[in-house]
PDB file of N, CA and C in Angstrom:
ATOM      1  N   UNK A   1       0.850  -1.173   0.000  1.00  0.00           N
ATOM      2  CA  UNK A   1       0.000   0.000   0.000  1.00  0.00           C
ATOM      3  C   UNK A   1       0.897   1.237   0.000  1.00  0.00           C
ATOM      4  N   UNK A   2       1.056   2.350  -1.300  1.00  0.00           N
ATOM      5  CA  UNK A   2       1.352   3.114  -0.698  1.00  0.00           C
ATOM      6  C   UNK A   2       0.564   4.063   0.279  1.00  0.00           C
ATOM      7  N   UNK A   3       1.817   5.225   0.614  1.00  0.00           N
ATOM      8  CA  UNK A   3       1.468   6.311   1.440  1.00  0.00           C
ATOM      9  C   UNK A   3       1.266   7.666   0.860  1.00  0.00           C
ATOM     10  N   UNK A   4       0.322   7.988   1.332  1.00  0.00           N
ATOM     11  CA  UNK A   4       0.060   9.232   0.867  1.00  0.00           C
ATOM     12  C   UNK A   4      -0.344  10.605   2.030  1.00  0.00           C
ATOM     13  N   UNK A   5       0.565  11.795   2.177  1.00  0.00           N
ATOM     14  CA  UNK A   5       0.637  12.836   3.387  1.00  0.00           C
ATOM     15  C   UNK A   5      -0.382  14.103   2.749  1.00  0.00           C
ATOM     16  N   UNK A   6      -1.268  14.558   2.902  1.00  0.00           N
ATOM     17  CA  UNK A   6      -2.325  15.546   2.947  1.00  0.00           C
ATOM     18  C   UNK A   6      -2.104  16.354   4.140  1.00  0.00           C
ATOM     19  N   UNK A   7      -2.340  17.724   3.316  1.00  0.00           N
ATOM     20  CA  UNK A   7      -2.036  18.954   4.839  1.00  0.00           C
ATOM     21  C   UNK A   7      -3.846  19.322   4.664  1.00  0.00           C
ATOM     22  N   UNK A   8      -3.811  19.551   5.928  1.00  0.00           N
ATOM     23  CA  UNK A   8      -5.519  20.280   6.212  1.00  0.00           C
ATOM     24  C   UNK A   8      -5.358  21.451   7.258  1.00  0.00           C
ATOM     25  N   UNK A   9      -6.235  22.163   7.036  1.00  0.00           N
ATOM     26  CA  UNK A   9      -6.300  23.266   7.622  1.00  0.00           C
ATOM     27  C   UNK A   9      -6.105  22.736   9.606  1.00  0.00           C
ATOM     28  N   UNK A  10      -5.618  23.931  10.439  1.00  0.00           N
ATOM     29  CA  UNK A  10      -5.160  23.649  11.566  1.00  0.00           C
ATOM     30  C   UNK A  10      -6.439  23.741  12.175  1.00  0.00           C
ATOM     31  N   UNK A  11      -7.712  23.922  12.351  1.00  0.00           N
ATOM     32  CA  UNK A  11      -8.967  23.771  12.897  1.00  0.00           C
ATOM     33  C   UNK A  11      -9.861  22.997  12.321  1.00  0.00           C
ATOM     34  N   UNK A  12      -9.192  22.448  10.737  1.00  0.00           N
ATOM     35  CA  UNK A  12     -10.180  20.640  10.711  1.00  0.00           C
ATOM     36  C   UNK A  12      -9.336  19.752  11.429  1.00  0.00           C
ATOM     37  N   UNK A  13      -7.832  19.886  11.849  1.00  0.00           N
ATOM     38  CA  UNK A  13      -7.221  18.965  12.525  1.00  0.00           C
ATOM     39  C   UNK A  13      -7.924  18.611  13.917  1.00  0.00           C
ATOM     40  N   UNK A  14      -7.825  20.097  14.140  1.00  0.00           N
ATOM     41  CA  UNK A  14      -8.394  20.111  15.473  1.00  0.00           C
ATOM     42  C   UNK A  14      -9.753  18.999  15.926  1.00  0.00           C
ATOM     43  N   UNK A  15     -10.361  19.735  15.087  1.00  0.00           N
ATOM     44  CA  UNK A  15     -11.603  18.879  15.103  1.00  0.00           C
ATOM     45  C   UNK A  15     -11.447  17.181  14.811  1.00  0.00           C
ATOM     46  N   UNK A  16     -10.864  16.888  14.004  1.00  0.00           N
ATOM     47  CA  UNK A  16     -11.118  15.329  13.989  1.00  0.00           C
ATOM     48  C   UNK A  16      -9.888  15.005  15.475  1.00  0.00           C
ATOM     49  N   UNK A  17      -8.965  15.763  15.732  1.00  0.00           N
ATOM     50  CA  UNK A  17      -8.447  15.157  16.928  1.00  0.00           C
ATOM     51  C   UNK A  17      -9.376  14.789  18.398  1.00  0.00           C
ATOM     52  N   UNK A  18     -10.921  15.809  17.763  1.00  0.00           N
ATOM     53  CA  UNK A  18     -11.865  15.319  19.060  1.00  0.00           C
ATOM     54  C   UNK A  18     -12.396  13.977  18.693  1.00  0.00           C
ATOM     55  N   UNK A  19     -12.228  13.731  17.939  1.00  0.00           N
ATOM     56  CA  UNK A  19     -12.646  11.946  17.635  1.00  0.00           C
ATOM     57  C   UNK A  19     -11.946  10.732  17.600  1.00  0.00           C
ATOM     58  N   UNK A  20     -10.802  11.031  18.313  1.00  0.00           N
ATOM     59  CA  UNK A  20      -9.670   9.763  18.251  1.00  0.00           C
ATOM     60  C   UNK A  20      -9.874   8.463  17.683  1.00  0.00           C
ATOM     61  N   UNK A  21     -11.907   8.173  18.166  1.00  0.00           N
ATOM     62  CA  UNK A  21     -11.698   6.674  17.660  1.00  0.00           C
ATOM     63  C   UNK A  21     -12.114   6.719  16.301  1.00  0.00           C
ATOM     64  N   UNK A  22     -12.353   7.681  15.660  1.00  0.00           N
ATOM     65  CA  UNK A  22     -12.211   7.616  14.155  1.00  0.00           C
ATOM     66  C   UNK A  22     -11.096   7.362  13.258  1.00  0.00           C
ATOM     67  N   UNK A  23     -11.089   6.444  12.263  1.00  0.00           N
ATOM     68  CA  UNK A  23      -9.670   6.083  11.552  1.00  0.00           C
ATOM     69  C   UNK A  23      -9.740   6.855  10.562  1.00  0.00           C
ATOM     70  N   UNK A  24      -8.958   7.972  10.445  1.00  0.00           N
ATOM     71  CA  UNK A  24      -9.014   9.379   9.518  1.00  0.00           C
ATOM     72  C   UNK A  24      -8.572   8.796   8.201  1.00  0.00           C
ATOM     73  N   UNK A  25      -7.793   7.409   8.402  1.00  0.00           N
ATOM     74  CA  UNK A  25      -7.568   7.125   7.004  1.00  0.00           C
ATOM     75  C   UNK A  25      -7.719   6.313   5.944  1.00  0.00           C
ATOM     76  N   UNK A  26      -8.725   5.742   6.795  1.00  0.00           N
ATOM     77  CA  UNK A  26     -10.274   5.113   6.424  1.00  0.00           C
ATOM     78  C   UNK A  26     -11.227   5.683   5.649  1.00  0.00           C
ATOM     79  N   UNK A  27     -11.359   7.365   6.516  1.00  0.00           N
ATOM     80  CA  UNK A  27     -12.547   8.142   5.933  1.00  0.00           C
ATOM     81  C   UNK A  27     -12.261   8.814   4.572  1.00  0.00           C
ATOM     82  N   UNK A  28     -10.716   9.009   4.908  1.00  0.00           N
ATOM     83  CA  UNK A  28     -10.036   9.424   3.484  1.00  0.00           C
ATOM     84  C   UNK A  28     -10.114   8.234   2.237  1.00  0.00           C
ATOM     85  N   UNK A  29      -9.705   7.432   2.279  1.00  0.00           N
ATOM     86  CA  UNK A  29     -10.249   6.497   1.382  1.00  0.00           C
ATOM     87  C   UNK A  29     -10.941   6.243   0.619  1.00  0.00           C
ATOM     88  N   UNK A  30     -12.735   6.053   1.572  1.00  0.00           N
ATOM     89  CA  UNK A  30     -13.677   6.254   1.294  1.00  0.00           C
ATOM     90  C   UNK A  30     -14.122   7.458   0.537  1.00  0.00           C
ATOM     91  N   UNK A  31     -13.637   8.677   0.806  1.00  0.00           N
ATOM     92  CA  UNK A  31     -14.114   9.826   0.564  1.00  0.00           C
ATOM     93  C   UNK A  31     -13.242   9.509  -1.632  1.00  0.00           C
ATOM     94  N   UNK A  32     -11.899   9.259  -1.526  1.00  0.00           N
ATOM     95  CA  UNK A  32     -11.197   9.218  -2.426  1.00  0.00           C
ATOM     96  C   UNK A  32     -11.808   8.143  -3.491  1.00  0.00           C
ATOM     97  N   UNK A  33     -12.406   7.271  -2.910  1.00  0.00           N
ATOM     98  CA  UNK A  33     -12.996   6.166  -3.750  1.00  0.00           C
ATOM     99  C   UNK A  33     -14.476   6.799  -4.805  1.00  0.00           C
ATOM    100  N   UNK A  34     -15.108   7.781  -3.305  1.00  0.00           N
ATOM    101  CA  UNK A  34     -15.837   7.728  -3.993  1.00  0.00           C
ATOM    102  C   UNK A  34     -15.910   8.962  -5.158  1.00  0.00           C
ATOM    103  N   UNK A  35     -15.200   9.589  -4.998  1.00  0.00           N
ATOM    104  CA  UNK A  35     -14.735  10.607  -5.918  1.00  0.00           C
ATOM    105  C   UNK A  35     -14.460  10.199  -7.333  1.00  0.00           C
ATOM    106  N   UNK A  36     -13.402   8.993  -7.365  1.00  0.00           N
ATOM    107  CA  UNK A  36     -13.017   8.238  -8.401  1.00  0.00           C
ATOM    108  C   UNK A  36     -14.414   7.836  -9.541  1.00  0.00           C
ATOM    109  N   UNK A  37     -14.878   7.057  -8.153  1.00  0.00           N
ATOM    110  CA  UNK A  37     -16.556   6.575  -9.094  1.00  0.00           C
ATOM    111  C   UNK A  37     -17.556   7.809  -9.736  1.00  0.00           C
ATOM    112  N   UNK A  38     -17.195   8.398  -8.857  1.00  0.00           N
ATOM    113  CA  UNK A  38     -18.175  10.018  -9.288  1.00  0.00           C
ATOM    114  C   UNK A  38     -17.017   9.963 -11.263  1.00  0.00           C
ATOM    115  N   UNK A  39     -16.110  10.257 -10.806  1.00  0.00           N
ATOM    116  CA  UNK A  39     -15.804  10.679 -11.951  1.00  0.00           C
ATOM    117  C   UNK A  39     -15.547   9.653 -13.253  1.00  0.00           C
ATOM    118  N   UNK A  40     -15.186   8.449 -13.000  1.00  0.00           N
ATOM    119  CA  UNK A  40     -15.541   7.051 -13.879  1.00  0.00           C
ATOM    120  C   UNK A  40     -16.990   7.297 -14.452  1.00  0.00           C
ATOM    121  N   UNK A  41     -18.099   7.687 -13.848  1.00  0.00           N
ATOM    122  CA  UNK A  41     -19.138   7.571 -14.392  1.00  0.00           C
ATOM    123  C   UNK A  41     -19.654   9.092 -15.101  1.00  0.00           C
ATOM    124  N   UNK A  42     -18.552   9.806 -15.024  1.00  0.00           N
ATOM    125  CA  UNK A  42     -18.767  11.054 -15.763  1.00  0.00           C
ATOM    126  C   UNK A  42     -18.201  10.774 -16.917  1.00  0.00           C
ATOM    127  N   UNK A  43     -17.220  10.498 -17.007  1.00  0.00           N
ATOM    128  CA  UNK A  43     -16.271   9.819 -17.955  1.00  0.00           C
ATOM    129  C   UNK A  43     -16.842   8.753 -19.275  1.00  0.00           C
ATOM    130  N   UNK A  44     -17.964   8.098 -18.703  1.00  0.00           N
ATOM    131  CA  UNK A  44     -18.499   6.615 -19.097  1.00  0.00           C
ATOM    132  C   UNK A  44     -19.865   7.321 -19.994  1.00  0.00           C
ATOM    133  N   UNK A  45     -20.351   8.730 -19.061  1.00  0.00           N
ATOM    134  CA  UNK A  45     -21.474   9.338 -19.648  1.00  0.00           C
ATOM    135  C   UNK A  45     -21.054  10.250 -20.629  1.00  0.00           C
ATOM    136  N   UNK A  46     -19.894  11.178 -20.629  1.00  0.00           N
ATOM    137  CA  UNK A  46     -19.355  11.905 -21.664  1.00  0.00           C
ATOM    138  C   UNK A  46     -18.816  11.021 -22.848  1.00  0.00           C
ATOM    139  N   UNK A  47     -18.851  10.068 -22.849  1.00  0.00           N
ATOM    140  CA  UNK A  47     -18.221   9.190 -23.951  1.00  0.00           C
ATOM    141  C   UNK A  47     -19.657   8.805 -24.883  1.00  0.00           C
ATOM    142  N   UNK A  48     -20.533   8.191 -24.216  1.00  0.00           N
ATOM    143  CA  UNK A  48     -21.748   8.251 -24.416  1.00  0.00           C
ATOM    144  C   UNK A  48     -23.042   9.618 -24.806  1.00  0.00           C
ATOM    145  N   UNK A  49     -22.474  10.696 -24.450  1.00  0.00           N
ATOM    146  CA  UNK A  49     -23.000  11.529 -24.736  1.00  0.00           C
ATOM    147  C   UNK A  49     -22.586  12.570 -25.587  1.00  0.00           C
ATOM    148  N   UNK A  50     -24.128  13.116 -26.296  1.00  0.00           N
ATOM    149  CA  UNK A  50     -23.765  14.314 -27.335  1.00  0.00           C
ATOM    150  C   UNK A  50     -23.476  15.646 -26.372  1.00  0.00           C
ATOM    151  N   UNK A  51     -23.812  15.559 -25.244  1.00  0.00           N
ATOM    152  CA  UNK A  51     -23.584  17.251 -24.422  1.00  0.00           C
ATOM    153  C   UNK A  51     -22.230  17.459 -24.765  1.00  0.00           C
ATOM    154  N   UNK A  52     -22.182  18.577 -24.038  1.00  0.00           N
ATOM    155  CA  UNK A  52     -20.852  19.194 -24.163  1.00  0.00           C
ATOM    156  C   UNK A  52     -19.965  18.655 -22.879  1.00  0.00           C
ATOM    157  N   UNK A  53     -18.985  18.884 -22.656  1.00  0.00           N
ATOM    158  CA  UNK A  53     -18.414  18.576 -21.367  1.00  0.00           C
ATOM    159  C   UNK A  53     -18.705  19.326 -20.706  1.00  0.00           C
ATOM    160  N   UNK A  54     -19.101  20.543 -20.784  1.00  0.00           N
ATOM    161  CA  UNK A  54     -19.546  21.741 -19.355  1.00  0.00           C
ATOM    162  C   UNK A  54     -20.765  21.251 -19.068  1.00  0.00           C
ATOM    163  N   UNK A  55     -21.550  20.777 -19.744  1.00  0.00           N
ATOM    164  CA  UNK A  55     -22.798  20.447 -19.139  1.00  0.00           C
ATOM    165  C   UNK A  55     -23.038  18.806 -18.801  1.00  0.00           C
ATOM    166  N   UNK A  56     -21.968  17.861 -19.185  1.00  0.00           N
ATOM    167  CA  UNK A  56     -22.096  16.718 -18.244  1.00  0.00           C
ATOM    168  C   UNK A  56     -21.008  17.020 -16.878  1.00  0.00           C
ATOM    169  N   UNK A  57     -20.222  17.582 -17.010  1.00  0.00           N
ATOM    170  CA  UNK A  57     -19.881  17.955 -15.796  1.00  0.00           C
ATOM    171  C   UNK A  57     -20.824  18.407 -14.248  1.00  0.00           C
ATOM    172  N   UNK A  58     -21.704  19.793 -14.456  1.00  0.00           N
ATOM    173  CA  UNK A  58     -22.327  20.427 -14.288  1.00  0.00           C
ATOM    174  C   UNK A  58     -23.723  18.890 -14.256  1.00  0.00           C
ATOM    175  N   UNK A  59     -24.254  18.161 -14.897  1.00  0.00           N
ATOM    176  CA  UNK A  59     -25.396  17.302 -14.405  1.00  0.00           C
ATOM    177  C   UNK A  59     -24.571  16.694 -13.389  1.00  0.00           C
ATOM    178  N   UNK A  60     -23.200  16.043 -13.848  1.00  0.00           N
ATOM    179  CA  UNK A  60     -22.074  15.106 -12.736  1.00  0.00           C
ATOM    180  C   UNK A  60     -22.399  15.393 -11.395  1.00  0.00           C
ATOM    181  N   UNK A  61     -22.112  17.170 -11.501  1.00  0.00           N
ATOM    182  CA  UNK A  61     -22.151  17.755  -9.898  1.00  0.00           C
ATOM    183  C   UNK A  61     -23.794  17.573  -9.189  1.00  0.00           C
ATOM    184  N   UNK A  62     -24.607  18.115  -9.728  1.00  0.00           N
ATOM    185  CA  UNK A  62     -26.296  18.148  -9.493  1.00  0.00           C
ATOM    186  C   UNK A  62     -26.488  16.729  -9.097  1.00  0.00           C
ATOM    187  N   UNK A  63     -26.057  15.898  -9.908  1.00  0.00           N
ATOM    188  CA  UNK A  63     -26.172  14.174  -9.461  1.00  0.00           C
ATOM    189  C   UNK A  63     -25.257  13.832  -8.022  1.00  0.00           C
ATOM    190  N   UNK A  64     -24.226  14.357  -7.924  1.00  0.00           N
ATOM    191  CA  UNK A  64     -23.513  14.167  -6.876  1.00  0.00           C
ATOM    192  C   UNK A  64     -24.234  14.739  -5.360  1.00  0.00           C
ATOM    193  N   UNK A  65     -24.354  15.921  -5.730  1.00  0.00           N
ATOM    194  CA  UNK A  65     -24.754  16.947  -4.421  1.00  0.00           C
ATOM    195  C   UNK A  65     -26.127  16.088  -4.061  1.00  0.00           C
ATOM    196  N   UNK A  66     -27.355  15.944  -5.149  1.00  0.00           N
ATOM    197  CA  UNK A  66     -28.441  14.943  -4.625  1.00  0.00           C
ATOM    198  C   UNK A  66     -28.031  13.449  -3.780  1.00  0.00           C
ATOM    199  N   UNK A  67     -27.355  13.161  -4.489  1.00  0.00           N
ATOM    200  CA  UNK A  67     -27.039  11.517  -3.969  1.00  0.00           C
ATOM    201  C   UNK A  67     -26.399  12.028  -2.194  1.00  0.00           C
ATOM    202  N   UNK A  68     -25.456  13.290  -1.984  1.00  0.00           N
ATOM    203  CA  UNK A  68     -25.081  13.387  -0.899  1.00  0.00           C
ATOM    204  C   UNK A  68     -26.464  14.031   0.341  1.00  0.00           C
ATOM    205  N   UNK A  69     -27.196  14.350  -0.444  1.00  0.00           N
ATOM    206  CA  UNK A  69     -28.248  14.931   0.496  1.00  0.00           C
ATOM    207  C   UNK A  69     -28.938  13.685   1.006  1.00  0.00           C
ATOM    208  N   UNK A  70     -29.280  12.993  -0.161  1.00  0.00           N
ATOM    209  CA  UNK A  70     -29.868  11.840   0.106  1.00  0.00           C
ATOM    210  C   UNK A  70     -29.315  10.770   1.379  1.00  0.00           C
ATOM    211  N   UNK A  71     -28.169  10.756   1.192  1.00  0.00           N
ATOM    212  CA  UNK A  71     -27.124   9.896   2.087  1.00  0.00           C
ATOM    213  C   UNK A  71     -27.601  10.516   3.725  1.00  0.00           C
ATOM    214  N   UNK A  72     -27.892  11.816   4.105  1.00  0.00           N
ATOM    215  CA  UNK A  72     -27.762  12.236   5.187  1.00  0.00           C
ATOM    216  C   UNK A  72     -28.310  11.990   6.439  1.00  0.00           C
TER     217      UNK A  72
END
């Protein structure tokens, strides 16, 4: 596996240091995975599609932000 070092701001540190039993690099992962898939399937739809890229981008995001509301 590699390693990979990310700087974050000194008051999101803060904050996840109030959660010790969270595995920060777990959540990173997850978060990175799902980013990937977000964009594989933008990728899969722009290939497939007559739009332009500003506007499968732009549905990409609208599809994303719903699916995250949904999640909540």
């Amino acid at each position: 596996m590699t390693t990979l070092t990310l700087a974050v701001p000194d008051e999101m540190k803060k904050k996840m240091d109030s959660f010790p039993e969270m595995n920060w690099s777990e959540v990173a992962r997850q978060a990175f995975m799902q980013k990937i898939e977000d964009m594989e399937f933008l990728r899969k739809f722009k290939e497939k599609s007559k739009l332009t890229e500003a506007e499968a981008l732009r549905m990409g995001k609208e599809v994303s932000n719903k699916l995250r509301k949904m999640a909540r």
